[in-house]
C-alpha atoms as a PDB file:
ATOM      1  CA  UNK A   1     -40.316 -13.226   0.304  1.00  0.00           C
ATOM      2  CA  UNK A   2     -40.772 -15.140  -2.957  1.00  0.00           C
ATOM      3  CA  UNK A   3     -40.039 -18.771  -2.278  1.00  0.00           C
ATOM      4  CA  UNK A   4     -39.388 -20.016  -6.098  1.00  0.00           C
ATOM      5  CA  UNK A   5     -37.558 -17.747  -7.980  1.00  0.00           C
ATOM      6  CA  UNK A   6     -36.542 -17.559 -11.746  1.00  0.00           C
ATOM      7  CA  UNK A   7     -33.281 -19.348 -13.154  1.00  0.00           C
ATOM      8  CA  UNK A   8     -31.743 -15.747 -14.376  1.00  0.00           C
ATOM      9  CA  UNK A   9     -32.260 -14.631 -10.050  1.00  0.00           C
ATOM     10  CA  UNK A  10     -30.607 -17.646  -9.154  1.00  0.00           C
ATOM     11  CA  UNK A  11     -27.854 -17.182 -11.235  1.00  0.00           C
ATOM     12  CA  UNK A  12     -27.820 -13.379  -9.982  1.00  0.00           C
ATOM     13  CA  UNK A  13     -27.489 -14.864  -6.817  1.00  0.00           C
ATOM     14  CA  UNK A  14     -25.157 -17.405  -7.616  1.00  0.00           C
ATOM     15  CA  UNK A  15     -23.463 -14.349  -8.709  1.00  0.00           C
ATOM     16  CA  UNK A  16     -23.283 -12.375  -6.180  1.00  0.00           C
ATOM     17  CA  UNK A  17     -22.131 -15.116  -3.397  1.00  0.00           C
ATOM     18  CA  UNK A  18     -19.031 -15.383  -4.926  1.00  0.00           C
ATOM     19  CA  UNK A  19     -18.425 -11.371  -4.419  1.00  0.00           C
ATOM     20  CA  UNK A  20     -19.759 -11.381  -0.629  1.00  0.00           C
ATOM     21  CA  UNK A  21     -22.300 -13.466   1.676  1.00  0.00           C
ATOM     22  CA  UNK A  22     -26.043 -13.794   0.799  1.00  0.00           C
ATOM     23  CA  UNK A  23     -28.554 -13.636   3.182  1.00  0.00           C
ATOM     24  CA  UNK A  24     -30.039 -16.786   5.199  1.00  0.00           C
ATOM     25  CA  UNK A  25     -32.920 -15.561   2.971  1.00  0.00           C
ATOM     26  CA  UNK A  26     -31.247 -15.509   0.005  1.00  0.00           C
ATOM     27  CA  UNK A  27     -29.047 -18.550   0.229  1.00  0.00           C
ATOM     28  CA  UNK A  28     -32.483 -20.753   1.704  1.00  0.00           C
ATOM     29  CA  UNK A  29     -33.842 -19.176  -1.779  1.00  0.00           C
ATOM     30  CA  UNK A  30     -31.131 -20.258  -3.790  1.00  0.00           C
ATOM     31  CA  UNK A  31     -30.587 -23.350  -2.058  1.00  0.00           C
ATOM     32  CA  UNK A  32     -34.595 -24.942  -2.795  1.00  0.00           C
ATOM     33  CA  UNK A  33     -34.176 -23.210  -6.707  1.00  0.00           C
ATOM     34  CA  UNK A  34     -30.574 -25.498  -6.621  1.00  0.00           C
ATOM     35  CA  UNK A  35     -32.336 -28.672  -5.351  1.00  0.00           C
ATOM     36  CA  UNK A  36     -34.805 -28.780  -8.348  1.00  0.00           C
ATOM     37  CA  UNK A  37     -32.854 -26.808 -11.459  1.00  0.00           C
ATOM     38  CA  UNK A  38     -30.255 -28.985 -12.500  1.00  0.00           C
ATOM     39  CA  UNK A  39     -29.138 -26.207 -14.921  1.00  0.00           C
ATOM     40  CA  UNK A  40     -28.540 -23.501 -12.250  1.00  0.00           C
ATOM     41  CA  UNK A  41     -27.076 -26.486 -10.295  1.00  0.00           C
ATOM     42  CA  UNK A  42     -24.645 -27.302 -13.110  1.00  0.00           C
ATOM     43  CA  UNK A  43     -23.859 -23.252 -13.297  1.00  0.00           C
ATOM     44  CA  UNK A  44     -23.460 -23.053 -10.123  1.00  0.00           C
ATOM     45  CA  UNK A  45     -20.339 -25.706 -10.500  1.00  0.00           C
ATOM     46  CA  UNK A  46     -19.352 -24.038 -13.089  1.00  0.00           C
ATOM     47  CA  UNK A  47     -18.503 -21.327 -11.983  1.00  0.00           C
ATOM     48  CA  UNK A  48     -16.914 -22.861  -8.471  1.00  0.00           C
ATOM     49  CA  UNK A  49     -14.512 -24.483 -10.723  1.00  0.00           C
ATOM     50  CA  UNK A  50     -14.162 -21.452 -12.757  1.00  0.00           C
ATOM     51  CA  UNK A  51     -13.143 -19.573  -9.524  1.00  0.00           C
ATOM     52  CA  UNK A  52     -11.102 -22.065  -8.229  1.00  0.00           C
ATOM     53  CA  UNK A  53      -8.635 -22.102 -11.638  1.00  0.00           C
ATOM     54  CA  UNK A  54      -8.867 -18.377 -11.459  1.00  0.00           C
ATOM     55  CA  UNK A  55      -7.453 -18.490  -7.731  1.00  0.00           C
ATOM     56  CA  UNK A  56      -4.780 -21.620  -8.614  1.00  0.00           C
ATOM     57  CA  UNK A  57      -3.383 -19.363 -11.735  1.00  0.00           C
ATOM     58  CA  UNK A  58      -2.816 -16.259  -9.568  1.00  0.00           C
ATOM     59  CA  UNK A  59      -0.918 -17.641  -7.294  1.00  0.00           C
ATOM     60  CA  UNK A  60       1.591 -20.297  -9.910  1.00  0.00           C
ATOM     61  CA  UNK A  61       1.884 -16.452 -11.955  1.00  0.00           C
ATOM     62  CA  UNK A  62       2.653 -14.230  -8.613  1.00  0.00           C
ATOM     63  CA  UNK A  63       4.956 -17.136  -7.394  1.00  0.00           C
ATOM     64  CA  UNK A  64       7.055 -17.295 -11.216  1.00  0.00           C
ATOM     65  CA  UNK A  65       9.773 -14.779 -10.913  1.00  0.00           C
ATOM     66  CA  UNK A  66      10.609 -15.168 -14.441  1.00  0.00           C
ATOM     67  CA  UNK A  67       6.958 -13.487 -15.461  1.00  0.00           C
ATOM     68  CA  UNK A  68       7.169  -9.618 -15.387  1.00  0.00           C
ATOM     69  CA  UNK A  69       5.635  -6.810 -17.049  1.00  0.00           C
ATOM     70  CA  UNK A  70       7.940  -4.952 -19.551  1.00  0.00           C
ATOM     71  CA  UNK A  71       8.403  -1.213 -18.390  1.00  0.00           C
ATOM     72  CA  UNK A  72       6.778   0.008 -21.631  1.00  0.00           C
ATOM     73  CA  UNK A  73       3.678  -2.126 -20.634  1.00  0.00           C
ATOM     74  CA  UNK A  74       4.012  -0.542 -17.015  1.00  0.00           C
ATOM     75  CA  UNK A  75       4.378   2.805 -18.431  1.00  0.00           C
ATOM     76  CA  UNK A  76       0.922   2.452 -20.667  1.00  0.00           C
ATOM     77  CA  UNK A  77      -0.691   1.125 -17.444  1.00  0.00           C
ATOM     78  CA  UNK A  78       0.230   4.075 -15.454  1.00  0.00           C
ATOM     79  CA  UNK A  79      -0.660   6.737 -18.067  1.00  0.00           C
ATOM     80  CA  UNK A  80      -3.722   5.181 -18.110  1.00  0.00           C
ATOM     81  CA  UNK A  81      -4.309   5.324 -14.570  1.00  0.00           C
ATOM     82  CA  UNK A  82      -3.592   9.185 -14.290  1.00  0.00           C
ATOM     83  CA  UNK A  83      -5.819   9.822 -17.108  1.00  0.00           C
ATOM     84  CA  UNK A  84      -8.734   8.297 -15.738  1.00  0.00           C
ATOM     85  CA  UNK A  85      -8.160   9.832 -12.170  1.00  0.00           C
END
């Protein structure tokens, strides 16, 4: 195992956490690369914020009653399903 890794892995890793858990490996990896790249640290936050207004805008949209999806627009969406199965 590679102690010091490159800023594109780290952001792969970065990456990835956010889709499931690392490995203590991994995230002892990332963590040392984070402590000394301010870049990939700044990322990093980046995208943590990014998440979180991701995560705070589905739930004010699933919450507003008064946003729906035209049934033409559900209609394409479905068509488009069955092709593609």
């Amino acid at each position: 195992m590679r102690i010091f890794i490159s800023c594109k892995s780290a952001s792969q890793l970065v990456s990835q956490s956010l889709d499931a858990p690392l490995t203590w490996q991994s995230r002892l990896v990332l963590r040392l690369h984070l402590v000394i790249c301010k870049y990939c640290r700044r990322f990093s936050q980046q995208l943590a914020v990014l998440r979180k207004a991701v995560q705070n805008m589905v739930q004010l949209t699933e919450a507003d009653e008064s946003i729906q999806l035209k049934p033409e627009a559900r209609q394409r969406i479905i068509n488009v399903i069955k092709q593609n199965q």
